[in-house]
PDB file of N, CA and C in Angstrom:
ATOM      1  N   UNK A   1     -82.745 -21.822  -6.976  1.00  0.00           N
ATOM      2  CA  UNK A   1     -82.538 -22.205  -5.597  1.00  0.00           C
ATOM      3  C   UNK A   1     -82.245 -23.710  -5.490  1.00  0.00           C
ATOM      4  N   UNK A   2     -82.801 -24.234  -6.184  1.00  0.00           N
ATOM      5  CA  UNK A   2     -82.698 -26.138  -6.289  1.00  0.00           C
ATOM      6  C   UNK A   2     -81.059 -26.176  -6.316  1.00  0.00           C
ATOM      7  N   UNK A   3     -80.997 -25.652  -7.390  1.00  0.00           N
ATOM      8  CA  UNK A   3     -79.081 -25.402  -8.296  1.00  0.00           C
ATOM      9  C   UNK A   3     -78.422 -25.699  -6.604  1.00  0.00           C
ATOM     10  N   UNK A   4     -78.568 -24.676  -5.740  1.00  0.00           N
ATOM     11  CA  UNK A   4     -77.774 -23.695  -4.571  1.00  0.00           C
ATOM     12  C   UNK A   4     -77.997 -25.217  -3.666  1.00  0.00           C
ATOM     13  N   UNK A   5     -78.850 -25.669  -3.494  1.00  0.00           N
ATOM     14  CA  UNK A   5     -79.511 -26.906  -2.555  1.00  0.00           C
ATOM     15  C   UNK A   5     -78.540 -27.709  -2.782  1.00  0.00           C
ATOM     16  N   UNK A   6     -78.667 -28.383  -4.478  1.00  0.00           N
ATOM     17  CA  UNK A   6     -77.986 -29.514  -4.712  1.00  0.00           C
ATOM     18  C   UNK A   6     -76.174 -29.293  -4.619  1.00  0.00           C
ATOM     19  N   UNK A   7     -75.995 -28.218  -4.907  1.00  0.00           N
ATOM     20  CA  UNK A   7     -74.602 -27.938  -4.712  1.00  0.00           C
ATOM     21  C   UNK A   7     -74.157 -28.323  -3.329  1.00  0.00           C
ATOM     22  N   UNK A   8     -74.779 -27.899  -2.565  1.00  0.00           N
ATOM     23  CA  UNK A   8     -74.195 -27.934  -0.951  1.00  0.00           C
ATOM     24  C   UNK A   8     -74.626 -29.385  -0.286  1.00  0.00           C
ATOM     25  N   UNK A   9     -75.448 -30.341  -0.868  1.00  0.00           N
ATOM     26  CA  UNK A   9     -75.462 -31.502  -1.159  1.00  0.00           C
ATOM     27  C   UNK A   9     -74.288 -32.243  -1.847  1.00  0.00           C
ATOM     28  N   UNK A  10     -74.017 -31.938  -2.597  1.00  0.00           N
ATOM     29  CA  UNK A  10     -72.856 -33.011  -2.891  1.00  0.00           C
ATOM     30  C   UNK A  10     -71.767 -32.238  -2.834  1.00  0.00           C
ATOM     31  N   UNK A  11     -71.104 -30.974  -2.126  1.00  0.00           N
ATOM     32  CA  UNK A  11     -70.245 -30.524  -1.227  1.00  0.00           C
ATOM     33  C   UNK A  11     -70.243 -31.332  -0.156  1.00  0.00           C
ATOM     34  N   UNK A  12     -71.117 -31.345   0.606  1.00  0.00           N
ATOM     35  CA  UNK A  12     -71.156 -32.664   1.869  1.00  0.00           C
ATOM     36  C   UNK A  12     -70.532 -33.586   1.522  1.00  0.00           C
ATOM     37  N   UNK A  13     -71.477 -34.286   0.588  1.00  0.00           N
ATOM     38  CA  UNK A  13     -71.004 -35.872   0.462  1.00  0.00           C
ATOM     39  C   UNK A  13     -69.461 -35.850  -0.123  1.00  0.00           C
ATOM     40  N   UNK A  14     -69.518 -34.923  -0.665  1.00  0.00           N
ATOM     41  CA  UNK A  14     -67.466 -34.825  -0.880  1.00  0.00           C
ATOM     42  C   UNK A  14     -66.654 -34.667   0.263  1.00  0.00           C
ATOM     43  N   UNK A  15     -67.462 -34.293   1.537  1.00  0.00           N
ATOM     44  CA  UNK A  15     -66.358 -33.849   2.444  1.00  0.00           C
ATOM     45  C   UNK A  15     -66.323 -35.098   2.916  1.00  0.00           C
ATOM     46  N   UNK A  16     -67.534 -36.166   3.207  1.00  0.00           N
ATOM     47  CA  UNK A  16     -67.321 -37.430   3.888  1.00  0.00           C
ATOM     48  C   UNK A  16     -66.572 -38.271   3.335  1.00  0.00           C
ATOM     49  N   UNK A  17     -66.317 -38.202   1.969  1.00  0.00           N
ATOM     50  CA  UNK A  17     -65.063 -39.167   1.436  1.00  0.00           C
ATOM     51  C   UNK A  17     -63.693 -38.903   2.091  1.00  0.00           C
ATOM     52  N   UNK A  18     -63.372 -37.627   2.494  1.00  0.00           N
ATOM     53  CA  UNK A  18     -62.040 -37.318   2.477  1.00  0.00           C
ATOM     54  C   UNK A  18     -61.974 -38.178   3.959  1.00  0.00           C
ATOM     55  N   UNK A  19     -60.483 -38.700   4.121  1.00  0.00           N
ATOM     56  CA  UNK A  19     -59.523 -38.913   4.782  1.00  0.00           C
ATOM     57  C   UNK A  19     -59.097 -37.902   5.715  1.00  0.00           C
ATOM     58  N   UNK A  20     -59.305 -37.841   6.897  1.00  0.00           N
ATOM     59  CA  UNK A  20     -58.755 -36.897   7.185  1.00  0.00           C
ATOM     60  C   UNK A  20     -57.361 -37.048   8.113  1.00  0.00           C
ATOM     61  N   UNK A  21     -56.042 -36.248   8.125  1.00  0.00           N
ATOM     62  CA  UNK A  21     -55.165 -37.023   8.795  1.00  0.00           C
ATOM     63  C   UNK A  21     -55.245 -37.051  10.444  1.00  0.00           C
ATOM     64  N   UNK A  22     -54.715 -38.123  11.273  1.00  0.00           N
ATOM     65  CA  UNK A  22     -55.089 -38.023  12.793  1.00  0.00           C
ATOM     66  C   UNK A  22     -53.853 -36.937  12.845  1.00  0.00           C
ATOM     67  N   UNK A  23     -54.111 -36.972  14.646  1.00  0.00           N
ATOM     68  CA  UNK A  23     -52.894 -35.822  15.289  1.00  0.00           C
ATOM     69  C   UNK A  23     -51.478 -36.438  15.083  1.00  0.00           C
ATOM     70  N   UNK A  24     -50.839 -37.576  15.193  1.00  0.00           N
ATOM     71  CA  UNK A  24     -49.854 -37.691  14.844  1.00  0.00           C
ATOM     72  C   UNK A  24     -49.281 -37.496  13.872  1.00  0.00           C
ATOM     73  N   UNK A  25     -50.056 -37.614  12.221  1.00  0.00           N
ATOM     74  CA  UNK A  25     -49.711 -37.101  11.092  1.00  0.00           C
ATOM     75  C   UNK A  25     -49.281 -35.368  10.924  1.00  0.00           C
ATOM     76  N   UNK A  26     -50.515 -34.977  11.640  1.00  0.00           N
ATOM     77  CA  UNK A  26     -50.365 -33.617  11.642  1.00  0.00           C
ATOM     78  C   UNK A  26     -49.370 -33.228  12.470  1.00  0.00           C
ATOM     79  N   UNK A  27     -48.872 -33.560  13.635  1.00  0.00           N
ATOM     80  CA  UNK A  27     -47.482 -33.260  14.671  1.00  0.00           C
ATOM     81  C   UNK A  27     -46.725 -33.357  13.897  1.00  0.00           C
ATOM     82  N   UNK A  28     -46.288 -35.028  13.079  1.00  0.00           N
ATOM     83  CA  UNK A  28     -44.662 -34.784  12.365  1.00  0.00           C
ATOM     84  C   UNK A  28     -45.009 -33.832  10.987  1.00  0.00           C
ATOM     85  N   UNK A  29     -45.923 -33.818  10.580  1.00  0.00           N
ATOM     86  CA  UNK A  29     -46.094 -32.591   9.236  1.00  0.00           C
ATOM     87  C   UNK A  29     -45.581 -31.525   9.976  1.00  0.00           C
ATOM     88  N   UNK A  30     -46.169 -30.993  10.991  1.00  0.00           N
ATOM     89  CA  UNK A  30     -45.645 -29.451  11.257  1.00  0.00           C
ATOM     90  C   UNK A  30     -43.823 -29.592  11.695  1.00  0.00           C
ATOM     91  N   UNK A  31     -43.773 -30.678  12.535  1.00  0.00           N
ATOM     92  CA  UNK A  31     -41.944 -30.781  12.877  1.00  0.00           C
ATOM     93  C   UNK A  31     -41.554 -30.532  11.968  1.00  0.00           C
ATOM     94  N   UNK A  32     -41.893 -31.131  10.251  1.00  0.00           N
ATOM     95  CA  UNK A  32     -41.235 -31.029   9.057  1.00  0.00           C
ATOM     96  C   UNK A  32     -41.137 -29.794   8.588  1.00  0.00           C
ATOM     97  N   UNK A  33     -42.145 -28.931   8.669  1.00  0.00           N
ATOM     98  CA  UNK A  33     -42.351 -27.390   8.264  1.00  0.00           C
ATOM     99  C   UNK A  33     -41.893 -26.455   9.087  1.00  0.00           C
ATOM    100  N   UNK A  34     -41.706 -26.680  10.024  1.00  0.00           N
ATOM    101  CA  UNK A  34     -40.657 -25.802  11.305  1.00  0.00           C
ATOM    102  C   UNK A  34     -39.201 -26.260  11.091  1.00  0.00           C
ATOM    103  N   UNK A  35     -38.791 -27.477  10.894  1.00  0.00           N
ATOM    104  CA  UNK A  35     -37.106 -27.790  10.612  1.00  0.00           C
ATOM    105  C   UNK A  35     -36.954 -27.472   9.351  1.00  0.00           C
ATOM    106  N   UNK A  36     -37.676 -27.444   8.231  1.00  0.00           N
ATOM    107  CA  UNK A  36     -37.190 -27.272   6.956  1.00  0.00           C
ATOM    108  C   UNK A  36     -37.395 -25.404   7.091  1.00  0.00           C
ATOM    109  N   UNK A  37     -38.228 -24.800   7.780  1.00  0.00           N
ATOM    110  CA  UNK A  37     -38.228 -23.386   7.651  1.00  0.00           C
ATOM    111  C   UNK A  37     -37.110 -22.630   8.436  1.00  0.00           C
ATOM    112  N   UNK A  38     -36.335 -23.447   9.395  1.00  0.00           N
ATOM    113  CA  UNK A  38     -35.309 -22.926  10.095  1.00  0.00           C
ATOM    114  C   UNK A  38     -33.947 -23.407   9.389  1.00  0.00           C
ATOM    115  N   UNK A  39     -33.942 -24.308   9.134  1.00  0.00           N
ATOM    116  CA  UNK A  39     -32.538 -24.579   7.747  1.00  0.00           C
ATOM    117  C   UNK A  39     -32.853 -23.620   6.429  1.00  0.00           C
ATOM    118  N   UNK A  40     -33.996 -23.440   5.967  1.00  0.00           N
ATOM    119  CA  UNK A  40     -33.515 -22.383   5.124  1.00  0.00           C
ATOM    120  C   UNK A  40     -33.260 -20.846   5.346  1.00  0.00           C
ATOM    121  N   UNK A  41     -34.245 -20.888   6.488  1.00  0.00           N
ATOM    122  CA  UNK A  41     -33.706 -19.205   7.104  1.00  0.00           C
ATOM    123  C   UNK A  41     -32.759 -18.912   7.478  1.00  0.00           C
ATOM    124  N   UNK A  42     -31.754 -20.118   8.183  1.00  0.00           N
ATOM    125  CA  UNK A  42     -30.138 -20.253   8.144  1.00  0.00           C
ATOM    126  C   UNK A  42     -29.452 -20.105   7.393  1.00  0.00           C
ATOM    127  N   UNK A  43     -29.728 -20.555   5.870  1.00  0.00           N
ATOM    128  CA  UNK A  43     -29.121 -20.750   4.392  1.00  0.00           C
ATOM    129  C   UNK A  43     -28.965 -19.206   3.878  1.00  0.00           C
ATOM    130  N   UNK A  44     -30.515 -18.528   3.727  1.00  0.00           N
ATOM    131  CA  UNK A  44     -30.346 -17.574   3.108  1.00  0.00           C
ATOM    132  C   UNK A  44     -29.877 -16.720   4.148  1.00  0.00           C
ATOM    133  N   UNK A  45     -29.797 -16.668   5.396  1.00  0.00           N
ATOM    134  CA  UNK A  45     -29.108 -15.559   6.804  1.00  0.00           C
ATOM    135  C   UNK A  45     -27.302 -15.623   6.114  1.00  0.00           C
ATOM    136  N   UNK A  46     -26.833 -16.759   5.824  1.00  0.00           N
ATOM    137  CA  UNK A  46     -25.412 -17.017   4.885  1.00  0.00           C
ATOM    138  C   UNK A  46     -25.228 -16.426   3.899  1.00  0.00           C
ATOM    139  N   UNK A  47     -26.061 -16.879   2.971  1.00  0.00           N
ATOM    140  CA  UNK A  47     -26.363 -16.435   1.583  1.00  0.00           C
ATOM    141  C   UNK A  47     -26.022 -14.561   2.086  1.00  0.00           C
ATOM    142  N   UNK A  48     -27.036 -14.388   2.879  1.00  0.00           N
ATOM    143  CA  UNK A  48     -26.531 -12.421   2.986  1.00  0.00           C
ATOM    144  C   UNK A  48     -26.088 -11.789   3.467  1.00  0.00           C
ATOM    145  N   UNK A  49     -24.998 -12.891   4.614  1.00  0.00           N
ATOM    146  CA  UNK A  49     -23.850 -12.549   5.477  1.00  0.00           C
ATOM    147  C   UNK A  49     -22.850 -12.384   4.425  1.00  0.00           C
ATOM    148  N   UNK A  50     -22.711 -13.213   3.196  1.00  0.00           N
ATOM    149  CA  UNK A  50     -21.331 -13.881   2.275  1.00  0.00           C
ATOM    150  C   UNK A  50     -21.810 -12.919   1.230  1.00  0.00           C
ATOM    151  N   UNK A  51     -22.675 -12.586   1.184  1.00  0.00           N
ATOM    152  CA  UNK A  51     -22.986 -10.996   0.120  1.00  0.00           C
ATOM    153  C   UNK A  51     -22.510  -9.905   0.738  1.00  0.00           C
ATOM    154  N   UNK A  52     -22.951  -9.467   2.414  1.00  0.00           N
ATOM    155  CA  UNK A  52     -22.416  -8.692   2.572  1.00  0.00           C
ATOM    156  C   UNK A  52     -21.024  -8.286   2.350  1.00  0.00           C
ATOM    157  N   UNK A  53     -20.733  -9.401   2.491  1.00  0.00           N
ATOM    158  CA  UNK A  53     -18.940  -9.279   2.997  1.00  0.00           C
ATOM    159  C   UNK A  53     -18.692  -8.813   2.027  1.00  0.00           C
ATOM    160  N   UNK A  54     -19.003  -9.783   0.709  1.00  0.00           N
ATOM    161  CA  UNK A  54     -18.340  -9.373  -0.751  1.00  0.00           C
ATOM    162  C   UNK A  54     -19.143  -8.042  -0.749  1.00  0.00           C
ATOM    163  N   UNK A  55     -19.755  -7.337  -0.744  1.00  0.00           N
ATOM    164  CA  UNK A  55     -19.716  -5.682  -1.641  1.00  0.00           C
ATOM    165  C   UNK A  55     -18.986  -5.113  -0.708  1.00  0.00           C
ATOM    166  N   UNK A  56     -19.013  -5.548   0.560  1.00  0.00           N
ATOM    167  CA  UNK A  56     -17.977  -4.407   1.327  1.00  0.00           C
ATOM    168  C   UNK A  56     -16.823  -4.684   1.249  1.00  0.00           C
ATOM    169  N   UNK A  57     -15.799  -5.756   0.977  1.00  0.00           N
ATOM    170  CA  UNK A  57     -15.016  -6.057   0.514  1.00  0.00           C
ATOM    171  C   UNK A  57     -14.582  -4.731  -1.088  1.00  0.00           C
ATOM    172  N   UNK A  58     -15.690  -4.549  -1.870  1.00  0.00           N
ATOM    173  CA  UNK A  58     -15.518  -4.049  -2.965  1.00  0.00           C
ATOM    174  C   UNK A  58     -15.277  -2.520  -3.157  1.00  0.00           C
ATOM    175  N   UNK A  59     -16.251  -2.375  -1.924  1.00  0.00           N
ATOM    176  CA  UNK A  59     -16.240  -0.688  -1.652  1.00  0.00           C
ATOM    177  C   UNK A  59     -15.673  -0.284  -0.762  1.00  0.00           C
TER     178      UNK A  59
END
């Protein structure tokens, strides 16, 4: 039980070191993960428009 004590003891004190980021960090992080997830869902929407074409083109 000591083991279980001291563990969640210096779990704590690890969490108080961290940095944590404010709301503005976190706003442009997500802008970044919403514009980069809509340019590639655009890319590959191409990618399997320009496939389609080519097999139906073939058949």
């Amino acid at each position: 039980m000591r083991k279980i004590v001291q563990f969640v003891k210096e779990c704590y004190a690890e969490l108080r070191k961290v940095v944590w980021p404010g709301r503005d960090d976190v706003i442009s992080s997500v802008k970044v993960v919403i514009v980069s997830t809509i340019i590639f869902a655009a890319v590959l929407g191409l990618v399997d428009v320009l496939l389609l074409l080519g097999v139906q083109a073939i058949f």
